[in-house]
Protein backbone atom coordinates (compact mmCIF):
# COMPACT_ATOMS: atom_id res chain seq x y z
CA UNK A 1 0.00 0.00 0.00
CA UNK A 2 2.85 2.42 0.87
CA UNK A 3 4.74 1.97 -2.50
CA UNK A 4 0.98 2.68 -4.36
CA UNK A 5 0.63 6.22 -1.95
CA UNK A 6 4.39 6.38 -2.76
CA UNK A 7 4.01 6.03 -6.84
CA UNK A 8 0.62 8.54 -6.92
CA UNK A 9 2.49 11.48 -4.81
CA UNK A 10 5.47 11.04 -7.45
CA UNK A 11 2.76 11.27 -10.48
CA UNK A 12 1.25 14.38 -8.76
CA UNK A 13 4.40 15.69 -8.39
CA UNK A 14 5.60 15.47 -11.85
CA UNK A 15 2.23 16.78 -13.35
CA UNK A 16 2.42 19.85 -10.85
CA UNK A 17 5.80 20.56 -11.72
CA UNK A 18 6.15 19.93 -15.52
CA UNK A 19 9.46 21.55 -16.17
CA UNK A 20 12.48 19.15 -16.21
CA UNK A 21 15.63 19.08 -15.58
CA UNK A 22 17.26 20.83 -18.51
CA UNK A 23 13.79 23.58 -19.12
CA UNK A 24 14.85 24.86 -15.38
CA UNK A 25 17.56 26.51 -16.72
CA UNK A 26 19.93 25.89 -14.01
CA UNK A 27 23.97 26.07 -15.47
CA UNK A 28 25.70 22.86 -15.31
CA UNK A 29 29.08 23.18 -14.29
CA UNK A 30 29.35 19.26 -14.26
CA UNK A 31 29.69 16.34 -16.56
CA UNK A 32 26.15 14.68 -16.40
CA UNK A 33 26.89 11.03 -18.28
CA UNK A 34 23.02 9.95 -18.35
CA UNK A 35 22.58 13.59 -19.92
CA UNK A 36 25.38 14.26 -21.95
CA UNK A 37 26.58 10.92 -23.42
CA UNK A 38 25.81 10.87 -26.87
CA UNK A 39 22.95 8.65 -27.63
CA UNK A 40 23.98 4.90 -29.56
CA UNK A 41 21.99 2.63 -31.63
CA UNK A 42 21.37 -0.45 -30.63
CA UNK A 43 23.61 -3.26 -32.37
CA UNK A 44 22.03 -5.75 -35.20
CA UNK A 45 25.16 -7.52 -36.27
CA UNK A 46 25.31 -10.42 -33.30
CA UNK A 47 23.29 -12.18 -30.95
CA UNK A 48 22.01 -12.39 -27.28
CA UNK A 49 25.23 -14.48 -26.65
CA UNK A 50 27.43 -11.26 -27.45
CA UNK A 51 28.08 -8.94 -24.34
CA UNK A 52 26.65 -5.67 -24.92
CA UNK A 53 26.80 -2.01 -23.47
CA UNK A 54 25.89 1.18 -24.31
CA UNK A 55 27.88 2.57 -21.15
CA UNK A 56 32.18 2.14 -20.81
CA UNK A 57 33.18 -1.44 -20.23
CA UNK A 58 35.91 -2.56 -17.71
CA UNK A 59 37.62 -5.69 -18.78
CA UNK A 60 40.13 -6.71 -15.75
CA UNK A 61 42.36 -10.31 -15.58
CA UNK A 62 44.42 -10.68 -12.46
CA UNK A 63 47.73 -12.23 -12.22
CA UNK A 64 46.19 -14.27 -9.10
CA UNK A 65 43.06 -14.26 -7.31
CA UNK A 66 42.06 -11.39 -5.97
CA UNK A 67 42.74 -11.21 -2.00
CA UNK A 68 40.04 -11.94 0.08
CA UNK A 69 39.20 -8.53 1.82
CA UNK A 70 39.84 -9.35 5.57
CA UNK A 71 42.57 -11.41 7.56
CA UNK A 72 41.90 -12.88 10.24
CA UNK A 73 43.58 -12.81 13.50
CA UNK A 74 44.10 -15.95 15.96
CA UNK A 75 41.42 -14.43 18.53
CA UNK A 76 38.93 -14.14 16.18
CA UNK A 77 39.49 -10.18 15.22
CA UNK A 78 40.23 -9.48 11.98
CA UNK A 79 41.67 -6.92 10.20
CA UNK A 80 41.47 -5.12 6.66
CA UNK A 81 43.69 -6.88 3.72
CA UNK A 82 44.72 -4.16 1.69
CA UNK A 83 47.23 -6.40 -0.01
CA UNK A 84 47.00 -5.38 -4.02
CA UNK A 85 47.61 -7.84 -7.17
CA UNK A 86 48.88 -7.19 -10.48
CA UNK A 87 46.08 -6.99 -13.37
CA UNK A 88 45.96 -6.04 -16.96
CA UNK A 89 42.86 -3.64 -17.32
CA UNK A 90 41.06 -3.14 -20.46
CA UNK A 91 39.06 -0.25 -20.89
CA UNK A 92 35.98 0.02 -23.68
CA UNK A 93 34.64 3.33 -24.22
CA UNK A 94 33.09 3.82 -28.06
CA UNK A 95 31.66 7.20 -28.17
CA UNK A 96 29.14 5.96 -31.20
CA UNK A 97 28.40 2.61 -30.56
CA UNK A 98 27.69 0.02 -27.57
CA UNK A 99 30.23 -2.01 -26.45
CA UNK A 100 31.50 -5.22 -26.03
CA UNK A 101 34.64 -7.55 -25.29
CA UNK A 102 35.47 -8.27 -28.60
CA UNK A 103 36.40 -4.49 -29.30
CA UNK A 104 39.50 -2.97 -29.40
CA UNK A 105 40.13 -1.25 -26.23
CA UNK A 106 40.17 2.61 -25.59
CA UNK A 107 42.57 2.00 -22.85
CA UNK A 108 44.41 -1.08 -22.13
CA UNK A 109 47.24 -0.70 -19.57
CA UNK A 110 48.62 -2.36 -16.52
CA UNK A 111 47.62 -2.17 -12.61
CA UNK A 112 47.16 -3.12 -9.27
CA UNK A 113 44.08 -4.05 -7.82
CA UNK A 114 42.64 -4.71 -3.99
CA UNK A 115 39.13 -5.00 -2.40
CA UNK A 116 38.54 -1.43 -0.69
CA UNK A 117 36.02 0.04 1.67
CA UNK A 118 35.53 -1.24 5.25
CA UNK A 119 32.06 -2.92 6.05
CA UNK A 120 31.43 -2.65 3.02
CA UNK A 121 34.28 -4.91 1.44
CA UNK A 122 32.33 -7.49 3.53
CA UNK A 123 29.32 -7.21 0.67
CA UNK A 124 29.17 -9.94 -1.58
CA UNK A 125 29.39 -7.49 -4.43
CA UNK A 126 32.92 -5.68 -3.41
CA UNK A 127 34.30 -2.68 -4.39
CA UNK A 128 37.47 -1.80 -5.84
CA UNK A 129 40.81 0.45 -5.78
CA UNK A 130 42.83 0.27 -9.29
CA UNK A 131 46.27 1.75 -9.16
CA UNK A 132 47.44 1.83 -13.00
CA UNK A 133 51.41 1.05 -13.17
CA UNK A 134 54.08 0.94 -15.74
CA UNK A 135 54.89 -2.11 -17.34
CA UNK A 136 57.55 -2.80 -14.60
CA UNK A 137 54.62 -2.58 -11.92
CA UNK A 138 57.58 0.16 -10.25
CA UNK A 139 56.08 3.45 -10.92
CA UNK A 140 52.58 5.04 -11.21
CA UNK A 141 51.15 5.79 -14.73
CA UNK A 142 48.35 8.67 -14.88
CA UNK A 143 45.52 7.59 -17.01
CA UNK A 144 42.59 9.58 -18.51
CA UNK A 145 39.06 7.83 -18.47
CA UNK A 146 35.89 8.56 -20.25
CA UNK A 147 37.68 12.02 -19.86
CA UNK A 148 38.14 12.33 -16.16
CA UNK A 149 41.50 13.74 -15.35
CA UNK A 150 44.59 10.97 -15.47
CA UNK A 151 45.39 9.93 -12.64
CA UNK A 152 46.89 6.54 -11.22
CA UNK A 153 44.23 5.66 -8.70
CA UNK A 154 40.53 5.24 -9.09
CA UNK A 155 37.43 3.86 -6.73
CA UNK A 156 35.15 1.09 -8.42
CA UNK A 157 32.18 1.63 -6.00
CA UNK A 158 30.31 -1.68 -6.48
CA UNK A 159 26.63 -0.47 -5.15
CA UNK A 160 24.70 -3.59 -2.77
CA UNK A 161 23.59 -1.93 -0.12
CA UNK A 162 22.06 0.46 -2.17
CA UNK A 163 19.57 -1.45 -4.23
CA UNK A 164 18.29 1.97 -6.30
CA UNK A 165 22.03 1.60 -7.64
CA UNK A 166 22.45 5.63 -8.12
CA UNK A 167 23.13 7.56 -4.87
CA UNK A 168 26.35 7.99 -5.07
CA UNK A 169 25.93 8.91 -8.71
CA UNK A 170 23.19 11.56 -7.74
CA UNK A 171 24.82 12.90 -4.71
CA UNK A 172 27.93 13.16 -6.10
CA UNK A 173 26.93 14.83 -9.20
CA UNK A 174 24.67 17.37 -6.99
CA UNK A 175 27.55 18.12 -4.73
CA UNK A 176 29.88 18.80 -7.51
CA UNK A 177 26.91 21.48 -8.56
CA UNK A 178 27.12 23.27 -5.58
CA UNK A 179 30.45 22.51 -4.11
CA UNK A 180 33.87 24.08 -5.26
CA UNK A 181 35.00 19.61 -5.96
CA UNK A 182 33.56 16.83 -5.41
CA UNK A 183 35.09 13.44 -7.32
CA UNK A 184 33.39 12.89 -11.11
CA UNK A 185 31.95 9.60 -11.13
CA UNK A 186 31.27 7.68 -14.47
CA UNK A 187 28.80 4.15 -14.29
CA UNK A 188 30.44 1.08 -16.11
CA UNK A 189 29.82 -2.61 -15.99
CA UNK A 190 32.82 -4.58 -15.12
CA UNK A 191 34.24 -8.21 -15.91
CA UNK A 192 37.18 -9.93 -13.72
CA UNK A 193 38.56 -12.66 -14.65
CA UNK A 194 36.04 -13.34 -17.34
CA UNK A 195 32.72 -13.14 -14.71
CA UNK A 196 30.38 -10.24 -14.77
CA UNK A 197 30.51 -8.15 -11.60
CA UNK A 198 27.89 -5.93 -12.92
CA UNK A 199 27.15 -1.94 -12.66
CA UNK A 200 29.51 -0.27 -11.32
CA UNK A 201 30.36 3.78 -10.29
CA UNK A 202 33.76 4.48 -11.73
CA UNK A 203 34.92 7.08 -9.15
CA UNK A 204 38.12 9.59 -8.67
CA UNK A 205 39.93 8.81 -5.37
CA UNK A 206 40.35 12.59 -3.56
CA UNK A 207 43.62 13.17 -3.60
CA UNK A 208 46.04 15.91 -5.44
CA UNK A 209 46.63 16.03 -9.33
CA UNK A 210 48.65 18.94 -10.84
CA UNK A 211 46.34 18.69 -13.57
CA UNK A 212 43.01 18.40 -12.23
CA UNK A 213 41.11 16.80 -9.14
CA UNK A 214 42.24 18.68 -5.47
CA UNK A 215 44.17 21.49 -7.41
CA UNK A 216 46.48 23.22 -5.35
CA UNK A 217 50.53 24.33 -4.78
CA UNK A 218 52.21 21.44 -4.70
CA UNK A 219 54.09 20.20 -1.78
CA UNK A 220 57.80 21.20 -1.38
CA UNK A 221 59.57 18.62 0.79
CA UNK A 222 62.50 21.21 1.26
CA UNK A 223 59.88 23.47 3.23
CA UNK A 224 58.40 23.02 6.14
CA UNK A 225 54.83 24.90 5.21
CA UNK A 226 53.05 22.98 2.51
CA UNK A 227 49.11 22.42 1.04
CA UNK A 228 47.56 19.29 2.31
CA UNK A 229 44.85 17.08 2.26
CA UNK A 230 44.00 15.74 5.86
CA UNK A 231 41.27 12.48 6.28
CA UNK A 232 39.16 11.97 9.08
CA UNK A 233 37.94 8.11 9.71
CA UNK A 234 39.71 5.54 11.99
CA UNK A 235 42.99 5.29 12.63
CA UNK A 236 45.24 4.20 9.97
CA UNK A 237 48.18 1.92 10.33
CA UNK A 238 51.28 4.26 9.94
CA UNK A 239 51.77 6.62 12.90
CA UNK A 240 53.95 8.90 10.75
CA UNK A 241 50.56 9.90 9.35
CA UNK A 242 48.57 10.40 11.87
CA UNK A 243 47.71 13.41 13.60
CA UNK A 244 47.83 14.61 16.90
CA UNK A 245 45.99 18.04 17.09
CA UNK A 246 44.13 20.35 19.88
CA UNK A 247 40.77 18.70 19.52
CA UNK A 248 42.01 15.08 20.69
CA UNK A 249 44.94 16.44 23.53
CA UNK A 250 42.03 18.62 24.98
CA UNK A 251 39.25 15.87 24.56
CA UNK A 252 36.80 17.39 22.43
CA UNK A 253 38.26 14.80 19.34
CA UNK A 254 40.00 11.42 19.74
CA UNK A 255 39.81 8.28 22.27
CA UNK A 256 38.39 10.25 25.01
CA UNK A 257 35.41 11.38 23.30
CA UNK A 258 33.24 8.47 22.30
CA UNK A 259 32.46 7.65 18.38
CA UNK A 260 35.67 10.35 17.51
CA UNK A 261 37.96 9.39 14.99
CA UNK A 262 41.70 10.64 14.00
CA UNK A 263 42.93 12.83 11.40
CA UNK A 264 45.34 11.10 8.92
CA UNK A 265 47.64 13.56 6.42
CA UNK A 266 46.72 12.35 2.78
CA UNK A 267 49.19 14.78 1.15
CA UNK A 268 51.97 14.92 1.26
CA UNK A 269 52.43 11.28 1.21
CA UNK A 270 55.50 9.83 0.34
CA UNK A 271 57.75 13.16 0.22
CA UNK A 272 55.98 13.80 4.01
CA UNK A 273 58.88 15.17 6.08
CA UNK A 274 58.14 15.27 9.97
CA UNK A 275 58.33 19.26 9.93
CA UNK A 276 55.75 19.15 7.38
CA UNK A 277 54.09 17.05 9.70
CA UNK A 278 54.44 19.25 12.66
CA UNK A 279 53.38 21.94 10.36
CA UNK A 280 50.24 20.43 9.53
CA UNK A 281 49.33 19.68 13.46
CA UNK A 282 50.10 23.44 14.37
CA UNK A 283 47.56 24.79 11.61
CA UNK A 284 44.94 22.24 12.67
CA UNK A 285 45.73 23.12 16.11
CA UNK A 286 45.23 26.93 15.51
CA UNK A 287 41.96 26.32 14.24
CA UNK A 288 40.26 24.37 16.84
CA UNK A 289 41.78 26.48 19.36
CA UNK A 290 39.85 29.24 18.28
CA UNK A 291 36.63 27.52 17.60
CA UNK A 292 36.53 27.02 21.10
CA UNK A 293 37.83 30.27 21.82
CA UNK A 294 35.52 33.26 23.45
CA UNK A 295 36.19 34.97 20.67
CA UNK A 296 35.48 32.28 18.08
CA UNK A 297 33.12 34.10 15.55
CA UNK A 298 36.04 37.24 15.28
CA UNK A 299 36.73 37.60 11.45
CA UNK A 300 40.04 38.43 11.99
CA UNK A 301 41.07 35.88 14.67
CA UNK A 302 38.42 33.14 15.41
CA UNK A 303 37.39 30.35 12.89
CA UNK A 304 36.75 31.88 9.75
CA UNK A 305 39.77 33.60 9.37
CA UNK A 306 41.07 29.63 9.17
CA UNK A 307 38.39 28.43 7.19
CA UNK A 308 36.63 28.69 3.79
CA UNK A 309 33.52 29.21 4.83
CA UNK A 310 31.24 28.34 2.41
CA UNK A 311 32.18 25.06 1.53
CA UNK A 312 31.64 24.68 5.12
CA UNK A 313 28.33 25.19 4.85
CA UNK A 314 27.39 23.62 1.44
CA UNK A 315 28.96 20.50 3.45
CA UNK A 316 26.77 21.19 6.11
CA UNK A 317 23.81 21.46 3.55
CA UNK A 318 24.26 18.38 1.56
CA UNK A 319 25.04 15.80 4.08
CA UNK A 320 22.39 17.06 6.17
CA UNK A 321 19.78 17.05 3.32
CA UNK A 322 21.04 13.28 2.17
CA UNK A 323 20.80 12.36 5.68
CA UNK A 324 24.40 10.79 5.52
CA UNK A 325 24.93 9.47 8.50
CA UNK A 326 29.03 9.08 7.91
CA UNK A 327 29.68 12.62 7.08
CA UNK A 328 32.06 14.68 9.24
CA UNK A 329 32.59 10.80 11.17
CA UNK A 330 34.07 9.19 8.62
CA UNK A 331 35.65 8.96 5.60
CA UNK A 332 35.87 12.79 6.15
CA UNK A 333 38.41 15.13 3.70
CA UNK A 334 39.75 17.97 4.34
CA UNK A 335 42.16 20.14 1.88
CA UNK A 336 44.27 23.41 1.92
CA UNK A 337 45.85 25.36 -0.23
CA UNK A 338 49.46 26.81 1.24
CA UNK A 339 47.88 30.08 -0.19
CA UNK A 340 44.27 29.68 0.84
CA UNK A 341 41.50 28.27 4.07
CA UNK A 342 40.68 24.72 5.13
CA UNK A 343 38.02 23.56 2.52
CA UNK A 344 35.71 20.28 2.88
CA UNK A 345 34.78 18.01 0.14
CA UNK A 346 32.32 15.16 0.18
CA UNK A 347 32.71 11.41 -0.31
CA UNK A 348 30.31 8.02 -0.01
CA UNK A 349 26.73 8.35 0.00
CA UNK A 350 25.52 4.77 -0.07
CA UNK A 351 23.90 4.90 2.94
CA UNK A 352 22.46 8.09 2.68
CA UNK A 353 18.73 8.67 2.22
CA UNK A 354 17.68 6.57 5.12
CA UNK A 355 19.82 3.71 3.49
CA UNK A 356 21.97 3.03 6.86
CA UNK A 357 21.83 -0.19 8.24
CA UNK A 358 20.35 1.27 11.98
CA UNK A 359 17.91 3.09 12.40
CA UNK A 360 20.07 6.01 12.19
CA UNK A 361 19.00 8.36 9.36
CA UNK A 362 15.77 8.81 9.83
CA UNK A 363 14.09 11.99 8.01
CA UNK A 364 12.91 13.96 10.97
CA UNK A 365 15.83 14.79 13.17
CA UNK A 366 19.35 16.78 12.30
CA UNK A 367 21.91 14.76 12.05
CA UNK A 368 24.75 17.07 11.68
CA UNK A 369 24.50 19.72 14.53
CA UNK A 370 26.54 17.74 16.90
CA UNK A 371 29.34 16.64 14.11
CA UNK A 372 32.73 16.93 15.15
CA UNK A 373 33.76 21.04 14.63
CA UNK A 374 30.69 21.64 13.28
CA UNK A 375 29.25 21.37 17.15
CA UNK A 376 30.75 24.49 17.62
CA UNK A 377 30.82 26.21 14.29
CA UNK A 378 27.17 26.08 14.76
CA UNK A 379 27.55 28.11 18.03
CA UNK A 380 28.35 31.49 15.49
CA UNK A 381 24.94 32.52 14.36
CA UNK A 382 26.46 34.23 11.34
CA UNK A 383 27.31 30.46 10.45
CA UNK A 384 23.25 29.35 11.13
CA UNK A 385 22.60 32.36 9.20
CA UNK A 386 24.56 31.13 6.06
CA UNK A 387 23.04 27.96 6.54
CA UNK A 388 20.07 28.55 6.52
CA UNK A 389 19.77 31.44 3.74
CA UNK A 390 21.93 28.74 1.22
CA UNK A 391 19.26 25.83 1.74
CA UNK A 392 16.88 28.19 0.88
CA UNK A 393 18.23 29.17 -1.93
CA UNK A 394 19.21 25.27 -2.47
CA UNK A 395 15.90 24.13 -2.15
CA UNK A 396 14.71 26.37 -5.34
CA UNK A 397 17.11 24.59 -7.73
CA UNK A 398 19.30 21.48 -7.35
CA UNK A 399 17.54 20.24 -3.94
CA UNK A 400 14.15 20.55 -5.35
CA UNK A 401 11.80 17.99 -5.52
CA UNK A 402 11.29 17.94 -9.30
CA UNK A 403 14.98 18.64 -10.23
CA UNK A 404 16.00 15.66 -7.75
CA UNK A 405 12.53 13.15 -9.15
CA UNK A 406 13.11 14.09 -12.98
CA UNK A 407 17.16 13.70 -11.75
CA UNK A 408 16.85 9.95 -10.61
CA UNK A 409 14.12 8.97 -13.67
CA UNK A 410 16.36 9.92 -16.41
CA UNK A 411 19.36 8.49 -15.04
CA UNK A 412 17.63 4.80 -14.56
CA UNK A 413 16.53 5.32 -18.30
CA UNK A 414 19.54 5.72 -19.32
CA UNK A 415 21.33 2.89 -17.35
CA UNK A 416 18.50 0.85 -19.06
CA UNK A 417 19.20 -2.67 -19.61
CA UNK A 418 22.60 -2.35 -17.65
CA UNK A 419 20.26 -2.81 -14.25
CA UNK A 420 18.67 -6.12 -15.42
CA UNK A 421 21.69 -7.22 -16.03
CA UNK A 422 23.28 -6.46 -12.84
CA UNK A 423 20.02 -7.75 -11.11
CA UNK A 424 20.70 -11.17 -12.91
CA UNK A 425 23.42 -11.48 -10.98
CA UNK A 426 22.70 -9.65 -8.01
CA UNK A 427 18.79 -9.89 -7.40
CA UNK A 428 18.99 -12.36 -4.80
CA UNK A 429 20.02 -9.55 -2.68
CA UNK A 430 15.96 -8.37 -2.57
CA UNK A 431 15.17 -11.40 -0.32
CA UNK A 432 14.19 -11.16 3.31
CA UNK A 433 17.51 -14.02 4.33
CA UNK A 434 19.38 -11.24 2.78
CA UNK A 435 17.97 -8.18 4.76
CA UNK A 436 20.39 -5.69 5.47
CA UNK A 437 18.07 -2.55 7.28
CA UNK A 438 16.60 -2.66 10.33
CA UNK A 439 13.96 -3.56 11.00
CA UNK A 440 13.15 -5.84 7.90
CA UNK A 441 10.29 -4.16 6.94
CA UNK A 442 12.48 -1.25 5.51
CA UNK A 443 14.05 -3.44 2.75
CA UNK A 444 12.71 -3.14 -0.69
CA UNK A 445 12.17 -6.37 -2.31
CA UNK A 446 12.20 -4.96 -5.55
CA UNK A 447 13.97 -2.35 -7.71
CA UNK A 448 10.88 -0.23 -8.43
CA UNK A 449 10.41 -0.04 -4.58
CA UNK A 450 13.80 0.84 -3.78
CA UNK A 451 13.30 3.84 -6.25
CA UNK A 452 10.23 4.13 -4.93
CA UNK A 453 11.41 4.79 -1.23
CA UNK A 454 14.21 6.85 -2.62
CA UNK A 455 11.81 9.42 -3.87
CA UNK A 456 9.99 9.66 -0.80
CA UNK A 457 12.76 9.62 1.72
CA UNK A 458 13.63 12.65 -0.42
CA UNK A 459 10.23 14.22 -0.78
CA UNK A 460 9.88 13.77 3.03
CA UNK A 461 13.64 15.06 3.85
CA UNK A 462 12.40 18.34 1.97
CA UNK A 463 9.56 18.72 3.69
CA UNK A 464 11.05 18.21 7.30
CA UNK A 465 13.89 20.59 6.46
CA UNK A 466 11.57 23.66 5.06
CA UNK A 467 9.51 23.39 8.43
CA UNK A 468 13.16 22.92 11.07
CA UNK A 469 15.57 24.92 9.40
CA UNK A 470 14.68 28.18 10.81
CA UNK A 471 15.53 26.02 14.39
CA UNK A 472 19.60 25.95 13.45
CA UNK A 473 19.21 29.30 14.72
CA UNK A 474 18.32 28.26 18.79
CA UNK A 475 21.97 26.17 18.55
CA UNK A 476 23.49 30.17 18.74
CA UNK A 477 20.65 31.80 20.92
CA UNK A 478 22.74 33.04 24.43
CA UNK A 479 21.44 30.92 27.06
CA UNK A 480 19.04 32.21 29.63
CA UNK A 481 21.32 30.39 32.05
CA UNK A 482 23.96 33.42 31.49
CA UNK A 483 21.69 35.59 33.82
CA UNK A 484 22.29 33.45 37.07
CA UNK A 485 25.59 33.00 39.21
CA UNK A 486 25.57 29.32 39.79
CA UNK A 487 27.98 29.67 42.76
CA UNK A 488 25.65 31.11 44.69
CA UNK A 489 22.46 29.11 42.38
CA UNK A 490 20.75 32.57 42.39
CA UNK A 491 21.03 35.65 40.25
CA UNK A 492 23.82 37.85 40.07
């Protein structure tokens, strides 16, 4: 009955708000691929036995099998295997017609492969991290794909959780609308070893690229002051990158405060010297000192002189809207220019849109007010203010219900038969044995459902956010309690 109420509220929707996508003439600063790739015909010159895609094609044979994505310890624990395997990758892209194994590659080059994420390398459909190498397998190689900038390392996001298959592809795409980066993300169905994985999200890992990606000054390792991209998620494995700033020796970050997680330097990497290191800390440190300071909202000497602002808040804005329960927890990244302010970029969205396996993202509650530095950011009504007036304006374009419904429609048209086919191989995961949300009554048991519930858990996000933003403001308000001397517990 829900998914009926569910499909006549869409309808309604689309008749009351005819204009589409492309007729609301919002600027696109972003590579769409289920808008802009150029329409194919289908192929008449082989059969139903003959693999065939109208979207790029991923071809990847491994030297040995690919390691299993945990190892596990004597006690029981286990830990993450991030040990990588060489692979020859073939990649088909035909920008007129569909395409298959038989064709001759676009790309075809040499790499290293390894199961990525955390929890979620547990899925039976696992995602993976390509590094592209020289023949030798010694040195990096950059390579372009389906024009994204060349680069050594990409993300193969292998969506289970998420049965609508697209969030990441929508959220990313919206944040890169709104937000100064955000990685460019191409779909592509993938073969290893000569099995069909299915659809997957070609994705650009964050990091620095002097030719695109995180642009910045590159690092000098004969200076101590350098641009860098910091990380926050759980602690990594090499100390040398880990950070040690104000927030965790004073307690308000780190082992002492529950759920916290450390910061990690990205970049530099390799080149890292320890006075780059230290360098890194004592900007951090700066920063959280004052946004704890009395004086934290000062232009000139409290947060935002440290910070970009804005992408602060457009951060603030689109995690908050997706309801992603990760954001500003984990898998977290930060950036900064040696010239410029502390700027925040966005990355994983499969859980997002009440997609989280507890009950943890439902639509009617904030879910970012209490997030690491925003806790205290959100102390500065000037930053409520911004807030606030940018969803606003948000809500009118890219986070509007039609731009979002009409967003998610055409892109499922356009993955077409590329979702049957990953369903052949993946719809068992629709079953109740195979019920990942809690309770089980939240899992879709179809793909039209799961789109279904998208939709709504957007339409009702929306709605919750026009009537509460205005309520960001009481997180600033000067408490009553300042009137009263609690020494004495009367007033002063």
């Amino acid at each position: 009955m829900k998914y009926k109420i569910i499909s006549i509220l869409c309808i309604i929707l689309m008749v009351l708000l005819p204009m589409g996508v492309r007729m609301l003439g919002l600027p696109q600063n972003r590579y769409h691929q289920h808008l802009q790739a150029q329409e194919k015909p289908k192929c008449t010159t082989h059969g139903k036995e003959t693999f065939c895609t109208h979207i790029p094609l991923i071809n990847i044979t491994t030297k040995e099998t690919v390691p299993a994505p945990f190892l596990y310890n004597e006690d029981g624990s286990r830990t993450l295997n991030n040990k990588m395997v060489q692979a020859s990758v073939q990649y088909f892209d035909n920008q007129e017609y569909n395409n298959h194994l038989t064709d001759t590659p676009t790309v075809s080059e040499h790499a290293l492969i390894r199961t990525r994420g955390r929890s979620s390398r547990g899925f039976d459909k696992q995602g993976y991290l390509l590094k592209f190498m020289e023949a030798d397998f010694l040195n990096n190689k950059k390579v372009s794909l389906s024009g994204m900038t060349a680069d050594s390392d990409w993300v193969l996001h292998g969506p289970f959780l998420d049965k609508t298959l697209i969030r990441n592809y929508l959220c990313y795409n919206l944040a890169g609308e709104i937000m100064d980066y955000s990685p460019n993300v191409r779909f592509c169905e993938i073969f290893i070893n000569g099995t069909y994985k299915g659809l997957y999200l070609l994705t650009e890992k964050i990091e620095y690229n002097d030719e695109g990606r995180i642009k910045f000054t590159e690092t000098d390792p004969d200076l101590p002051a350098t641009s860098y991209i910091v990380k926050l998620d759980e602690e990594g494995e090499n100390p040398l990158y880990s950070l040690n700033t104000f927030s965790e020796y004073s307690g308000k970050n780190g082992p002492r405060k529950r759920g916290s997680n450390k910061l990690e330097i990205i970049y530099p990497n390799k080149t890292l010297t320890l006075e780059q290191k230290e360098y890194i800390e004592a900007e951090i440190s700066r920063f959280e000192k004052a946004l704890v300071s009395f004086d934290s909202a000062d232009k000139n000497y409290g947060y935002p002189s440290f910070i970009d602002t804005a992408s602060f808040v457009d951060y603030f804005i689109i995690n908050e809207f997706t309801m992603n329960s990760d954001a500003a927890r984990l898998s977290t990244f930060f950036y900064k220019d040696i010239t410029g302010k502390l700027k925040i970029t966005v990355w994983d969205f499969n859980s997002a849109f009440d997609n989280y396996l507890p009950v943890m993202s439902e639509p009617h509650y904030f879910m970012m007010t209490d997030k690491f530095w925003y806790e205290y950011m959100l102390r500065d009504q000037d930053f409520s203010n911004k807030i606030i007036y940018r969803y606003n304006a948000l809500r009118k374009t890219y986070l509007s219900d039609e731009y979002l419904v009409e967003y998610i429609d055409e892109t499922i048209a356009y993955l077409g038969d590329a979702i049957d086919r990953n369903y052949e191989v993946w719809g068992y995961s629709f079953s109740q044995e195979e019920d990942m949300l809690i309770p089980t009554e939240r899992n879709p048991r179809n793909f039209e459902e799961a789109v279904a519930d998208l939709k709504q858990s957007i339409i009702k996000r929306g709605e919750f956010l026009d009537a509460n933003i205005e309520t960001l403001k009481s997180l600033s308000h000067d408490s009553i309690n300042k009137q009263f001397n609690h020494d004495v517990g009367g007033r002063s």
